[in-house]
Protein backbone atom coordinates (compact mmCIF):
# COMPACT_ATOMS: atom_id res chain seq x y z
CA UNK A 1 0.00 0.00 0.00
CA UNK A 2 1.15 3.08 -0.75
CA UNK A 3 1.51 6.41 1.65
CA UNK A 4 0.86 9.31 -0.63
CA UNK A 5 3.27 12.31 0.27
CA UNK A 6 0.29 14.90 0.64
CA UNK A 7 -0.50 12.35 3.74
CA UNK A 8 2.99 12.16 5.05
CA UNK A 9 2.84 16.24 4.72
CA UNK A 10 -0.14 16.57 6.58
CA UNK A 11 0.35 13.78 9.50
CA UNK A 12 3.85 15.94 10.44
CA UNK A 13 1.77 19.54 10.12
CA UNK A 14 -0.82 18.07 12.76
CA UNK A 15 1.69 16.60 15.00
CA UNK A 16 3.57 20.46 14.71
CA UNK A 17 0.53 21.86 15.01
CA UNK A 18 -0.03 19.78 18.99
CA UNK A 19 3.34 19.12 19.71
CA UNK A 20 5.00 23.12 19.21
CA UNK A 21 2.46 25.45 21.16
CA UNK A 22 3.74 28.83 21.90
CA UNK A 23 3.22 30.34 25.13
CA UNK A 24 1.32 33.09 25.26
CA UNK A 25 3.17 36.59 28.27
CA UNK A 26 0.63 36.27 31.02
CA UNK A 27 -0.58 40.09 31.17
CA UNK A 28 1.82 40.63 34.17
CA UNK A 29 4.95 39.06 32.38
CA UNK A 30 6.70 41.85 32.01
CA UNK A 31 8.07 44.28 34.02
CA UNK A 32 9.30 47.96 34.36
CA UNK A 33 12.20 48.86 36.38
CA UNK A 34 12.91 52.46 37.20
CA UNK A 35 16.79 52.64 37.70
CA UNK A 36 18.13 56.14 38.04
CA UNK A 37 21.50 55.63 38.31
CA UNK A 38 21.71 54.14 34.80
CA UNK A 39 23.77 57.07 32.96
CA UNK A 40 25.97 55.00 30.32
CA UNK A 41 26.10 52.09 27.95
CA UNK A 42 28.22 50.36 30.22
CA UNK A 43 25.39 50.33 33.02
CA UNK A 44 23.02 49.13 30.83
CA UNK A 45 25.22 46.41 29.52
CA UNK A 46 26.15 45.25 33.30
CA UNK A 47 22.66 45.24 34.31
CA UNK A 48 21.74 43.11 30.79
CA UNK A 49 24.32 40.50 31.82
CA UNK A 50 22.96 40.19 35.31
CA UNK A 51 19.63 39.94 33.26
CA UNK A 52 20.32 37.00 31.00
CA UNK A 53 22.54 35.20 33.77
CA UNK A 54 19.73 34.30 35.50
CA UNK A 55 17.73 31.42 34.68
CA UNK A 56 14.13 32.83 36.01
CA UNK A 57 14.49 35.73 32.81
CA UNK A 58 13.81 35.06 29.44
CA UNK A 59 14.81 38.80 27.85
CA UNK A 60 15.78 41.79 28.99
CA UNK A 61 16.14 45.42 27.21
CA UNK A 62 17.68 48.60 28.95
CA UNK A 63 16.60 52.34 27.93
CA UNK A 64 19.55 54.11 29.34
CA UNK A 65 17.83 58.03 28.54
CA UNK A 66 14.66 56.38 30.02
CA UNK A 67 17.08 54.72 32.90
CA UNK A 68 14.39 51.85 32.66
CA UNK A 69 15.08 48.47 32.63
CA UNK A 70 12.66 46.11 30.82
CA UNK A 71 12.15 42.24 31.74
CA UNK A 72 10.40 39.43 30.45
CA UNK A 73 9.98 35.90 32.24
CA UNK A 74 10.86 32.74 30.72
CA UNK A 75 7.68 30.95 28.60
CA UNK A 76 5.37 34.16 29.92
CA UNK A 77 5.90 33.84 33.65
CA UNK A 78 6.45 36.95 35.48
CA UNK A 79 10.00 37.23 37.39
CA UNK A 80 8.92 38.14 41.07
CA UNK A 81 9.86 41.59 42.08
CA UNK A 82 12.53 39.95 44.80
CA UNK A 83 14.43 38.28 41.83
CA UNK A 84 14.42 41.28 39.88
CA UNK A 85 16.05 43.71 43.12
CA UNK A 86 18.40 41.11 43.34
CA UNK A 87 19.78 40.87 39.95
CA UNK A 88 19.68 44.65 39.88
CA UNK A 89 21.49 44.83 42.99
CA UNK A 90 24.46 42.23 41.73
CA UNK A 91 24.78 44.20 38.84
CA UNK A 92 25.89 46.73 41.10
CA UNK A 93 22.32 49.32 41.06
CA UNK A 94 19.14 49.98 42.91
CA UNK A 95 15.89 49.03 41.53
CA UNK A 96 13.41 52.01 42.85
CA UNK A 97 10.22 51.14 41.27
CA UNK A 98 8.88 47.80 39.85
CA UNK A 99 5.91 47.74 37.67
CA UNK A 100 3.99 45.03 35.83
CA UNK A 101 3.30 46.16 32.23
CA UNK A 102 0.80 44.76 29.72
CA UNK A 103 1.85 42.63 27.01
CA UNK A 104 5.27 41.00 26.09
CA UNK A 105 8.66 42.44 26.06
CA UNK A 106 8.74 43.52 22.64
CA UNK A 107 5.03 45.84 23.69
CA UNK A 108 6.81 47.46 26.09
CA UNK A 109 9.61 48.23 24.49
CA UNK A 110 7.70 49.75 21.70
CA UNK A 111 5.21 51.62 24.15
CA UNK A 112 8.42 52.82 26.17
CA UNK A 113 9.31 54.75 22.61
CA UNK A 114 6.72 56.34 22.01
CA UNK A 115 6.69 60.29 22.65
């Protein structure tokens, strides 16, 4: 008996289609750190590698005119606020203000842009 190749095609695209499943940011995934004594590249970039160090964050993204720190959990879980004031406080800074924002990382980078 033969397996036609439109069969073979479509038995792989269901089992994709069950098997990969992309989790969607819980609304409170990301957060907003207000860091005021980012003034350089260099802070941000020692504050990023505290960021991605730790296993609990999934992506990270530092505004240094903004001195805001943006961070996303890993698979759309929100890094508790204790987590975050520790990371920022090995990287050497104080984390003033913690906020959840709407929406993933990439959101609240774009909303942090805007005018």
């Amino acid at each position: 008996m033969k397996f036609p190749a439109f069969h073979f095609l479509a038995a792989v695209a269901l089992f994709l289609s069950i098997v990969v499943v992309r989790a969607e940011p819980r609304p409170d995934a990301t957060a907003s750190i207000s860091v005021p004594a980012i003034v350089c590249e260099g802070c941000a970039k020692s504050i990023g590698i505290a960021c991605r160090n730790n296993r609990e964050i999934g992506g990270v993204y530092v505004d240094v005119k903004k001195k805001v720190v943006l961070v996303e959990g890993i698979d759309g879980k929100p890094v508790p606020d204790e987590v975050l004031q520790k990371v920022i406080k090995k990287a050497g800074y104080e984390a003033k203000e913690i906020r959840r924002v709407s929406g993933s990382l990439a959101d609240a980078r774009t909303a942090l842009a805007a005018p």
